[in-house]
Protein backbone atom coordinates (compact mmCIF):
# COMPACT_ATOMS: atom_id res chain seq x y z
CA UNK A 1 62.53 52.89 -3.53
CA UNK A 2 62.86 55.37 -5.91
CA UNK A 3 66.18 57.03 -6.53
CA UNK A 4 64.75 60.67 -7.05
CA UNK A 5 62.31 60.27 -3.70
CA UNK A 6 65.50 59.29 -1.74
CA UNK A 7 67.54 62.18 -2.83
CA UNK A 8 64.58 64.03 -2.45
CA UNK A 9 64.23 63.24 0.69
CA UNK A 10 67.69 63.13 1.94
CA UNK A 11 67.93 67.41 0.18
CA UNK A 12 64.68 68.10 2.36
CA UNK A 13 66.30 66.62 5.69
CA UNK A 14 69.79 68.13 4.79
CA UNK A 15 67.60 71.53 4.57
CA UNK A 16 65.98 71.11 7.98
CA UNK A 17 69.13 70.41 9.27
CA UNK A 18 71.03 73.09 7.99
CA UNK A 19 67.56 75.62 9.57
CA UNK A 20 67.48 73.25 13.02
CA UNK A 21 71.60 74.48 13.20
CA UNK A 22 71.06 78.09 11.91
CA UNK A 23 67.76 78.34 14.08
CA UNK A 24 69.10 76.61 17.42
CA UNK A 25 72.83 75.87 17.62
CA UNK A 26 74.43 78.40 15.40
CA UNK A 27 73.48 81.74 17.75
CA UNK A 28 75.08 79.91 20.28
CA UNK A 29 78.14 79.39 18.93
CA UNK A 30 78.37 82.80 17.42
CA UNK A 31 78.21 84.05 20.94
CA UNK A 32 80.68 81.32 22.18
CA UNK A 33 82.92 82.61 19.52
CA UNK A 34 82.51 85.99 19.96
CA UNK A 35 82.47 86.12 23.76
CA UNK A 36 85.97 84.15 22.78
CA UNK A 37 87.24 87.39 20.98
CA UNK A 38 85.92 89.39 23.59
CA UNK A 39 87.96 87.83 26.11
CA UNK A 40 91.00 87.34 23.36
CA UNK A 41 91.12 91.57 22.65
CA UNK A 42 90.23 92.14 26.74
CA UNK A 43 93.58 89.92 27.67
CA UNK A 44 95.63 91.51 24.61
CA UNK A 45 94.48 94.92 26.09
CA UNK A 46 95.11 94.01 29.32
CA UNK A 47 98.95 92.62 28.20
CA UNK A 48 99.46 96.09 26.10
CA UNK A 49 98.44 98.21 29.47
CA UNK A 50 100.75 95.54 31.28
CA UNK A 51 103.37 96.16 28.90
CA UNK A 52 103.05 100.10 28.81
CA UNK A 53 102.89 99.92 32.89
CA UNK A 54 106.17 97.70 32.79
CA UNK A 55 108.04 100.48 30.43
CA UNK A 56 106.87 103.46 32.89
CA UNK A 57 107.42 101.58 35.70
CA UNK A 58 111.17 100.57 34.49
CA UNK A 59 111.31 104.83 33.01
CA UNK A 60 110.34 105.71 37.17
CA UNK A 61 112.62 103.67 38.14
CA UNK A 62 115.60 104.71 36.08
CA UNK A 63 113.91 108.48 37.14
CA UNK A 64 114.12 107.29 41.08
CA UNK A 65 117.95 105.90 40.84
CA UNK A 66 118.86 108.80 38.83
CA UNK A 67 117.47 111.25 41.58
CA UNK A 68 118.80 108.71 44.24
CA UNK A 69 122.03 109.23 42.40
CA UNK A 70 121.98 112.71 42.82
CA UNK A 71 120.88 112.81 46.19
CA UNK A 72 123.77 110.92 47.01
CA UNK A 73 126.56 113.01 45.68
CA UNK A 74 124.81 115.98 46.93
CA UNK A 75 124.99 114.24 50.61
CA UNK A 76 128.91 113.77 49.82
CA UNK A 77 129.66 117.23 48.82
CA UNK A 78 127.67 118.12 52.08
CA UNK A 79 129.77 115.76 54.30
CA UNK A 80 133.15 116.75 52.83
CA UNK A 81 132.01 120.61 53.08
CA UNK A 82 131.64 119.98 56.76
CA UNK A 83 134.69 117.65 57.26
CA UNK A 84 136.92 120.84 55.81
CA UNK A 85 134.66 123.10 57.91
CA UNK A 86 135.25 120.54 60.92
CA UNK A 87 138.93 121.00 59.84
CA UNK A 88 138.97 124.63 59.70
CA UNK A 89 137.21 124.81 62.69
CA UNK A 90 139.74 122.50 64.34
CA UNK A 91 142.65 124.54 63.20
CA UNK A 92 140.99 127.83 64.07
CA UNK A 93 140.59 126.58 67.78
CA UNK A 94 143.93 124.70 68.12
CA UNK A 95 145.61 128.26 66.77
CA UNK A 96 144.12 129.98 69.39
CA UNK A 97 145.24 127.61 72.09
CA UNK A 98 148.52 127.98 70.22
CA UNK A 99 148.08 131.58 71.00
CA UNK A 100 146.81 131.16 74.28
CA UNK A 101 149.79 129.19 75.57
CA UNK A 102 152.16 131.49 74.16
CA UNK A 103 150.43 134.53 75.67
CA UNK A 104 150.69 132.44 79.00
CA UNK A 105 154.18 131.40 78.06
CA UNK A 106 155.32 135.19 77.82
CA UNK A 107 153.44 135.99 80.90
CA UNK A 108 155.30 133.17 82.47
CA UNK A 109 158.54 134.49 81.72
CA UNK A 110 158.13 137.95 82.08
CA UNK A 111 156.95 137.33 85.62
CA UNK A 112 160.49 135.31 85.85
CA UNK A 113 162.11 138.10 84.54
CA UNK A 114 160.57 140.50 86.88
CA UNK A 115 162.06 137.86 89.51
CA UNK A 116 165.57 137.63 88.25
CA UNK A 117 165.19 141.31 88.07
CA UNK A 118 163.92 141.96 91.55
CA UNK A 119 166.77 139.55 93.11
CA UNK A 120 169.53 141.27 91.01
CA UNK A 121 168.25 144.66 92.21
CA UNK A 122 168.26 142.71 95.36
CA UNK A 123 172.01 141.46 95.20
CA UNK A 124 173.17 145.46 93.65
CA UNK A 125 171.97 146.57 96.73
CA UNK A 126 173.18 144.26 98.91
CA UNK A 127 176.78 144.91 96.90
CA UNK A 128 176.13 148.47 96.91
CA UNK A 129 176.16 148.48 101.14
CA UNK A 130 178.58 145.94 101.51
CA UNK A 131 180.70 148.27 98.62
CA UNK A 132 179.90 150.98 100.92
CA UNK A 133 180.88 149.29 103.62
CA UNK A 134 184.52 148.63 103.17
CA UNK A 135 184.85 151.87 101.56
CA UNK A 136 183.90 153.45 104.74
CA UNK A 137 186.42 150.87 106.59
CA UNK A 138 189.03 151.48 104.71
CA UNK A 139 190.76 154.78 104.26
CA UNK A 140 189.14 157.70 101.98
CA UNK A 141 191.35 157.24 98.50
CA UNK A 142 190.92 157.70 94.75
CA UNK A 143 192.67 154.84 93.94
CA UNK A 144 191.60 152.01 96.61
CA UNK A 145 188.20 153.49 95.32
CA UNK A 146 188.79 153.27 92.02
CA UNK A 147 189.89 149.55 92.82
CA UNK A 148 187.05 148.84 95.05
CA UNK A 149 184.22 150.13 91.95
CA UNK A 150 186.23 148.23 89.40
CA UNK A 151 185.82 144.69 91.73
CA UNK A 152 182.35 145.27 91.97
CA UNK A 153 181.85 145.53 88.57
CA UNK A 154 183.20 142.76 88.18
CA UNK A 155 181.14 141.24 90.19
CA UNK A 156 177.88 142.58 88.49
């Protein structure tokens, strides 16, 4: 065989194959390859919306603990409002018993004092007729009388 009938022949089979690959297999793997990117850029994408989500996601949450935050020391100010209310309230009421008790107190003892009064009225009178009494035994002078008023008061 004949050198230039082999190369020839080997050019003309070379060119066949290279049309049999661009014909048949290389639309194939043109689509392979660019389905490949397709699905390459689609997961990228989907990673950058994943990445954007994880960033607002952390920015709501900071957003929610910040308001959580908030809501908190607005609760404390609320309960320590109504603990010094509670307080006020509890020294309001226990001033009025106060007041109360010492209205009832003075009641108390002026009704004693009425008492006290009403049995030393009690005991002047008795005095007064038993004083009466032994001046009208005894003999009418100044001076026994004198005496007599002196003893009872004395007494009083």
């Amino acid at each position: 065989m004949n050198l230039n009938v082999t190369m020839i022949a080997q050019a003309v089979t070379f060119f066949v194959f290279i049309w049999f690959c661009k014909v048949l297999v290389w639309p194939h793997l043109i689509r392979a390859i660019e389905a490949r990117q397709k699905q390459i850029a689609d997961g990228l994408a989907a990673a950058e919306q994943g990445k954007q989500s994880l960033e607002r996601a952390a920015k709501d949450a900071d957003a929610a603990v910040e308001q959580a935050r908030g809501r908190a020391s607005e609760i404390i100010i609320q309960a320590e409002k109504r603990a010094s209310q509670m307080i006020e309230e509890a020294k309001s009421s226990a001033k009025t018993e106060g007041e109360r008790l010492v209205a009832g107190a003075k009641a108390e003892i002026e009704q004693e004092v009425s008492r006290a009064k009403e049995a030393l009225r009690t005991q002047v009178a008795a005095l007064a007729v038993a004083g009466a009494e032994q001046i009208l035994k005894r003999e009418v002078d100044a001076k026994a009388h004198a005496d007599m008023l002196a003893a009872m008061q004395r007494q009083l």
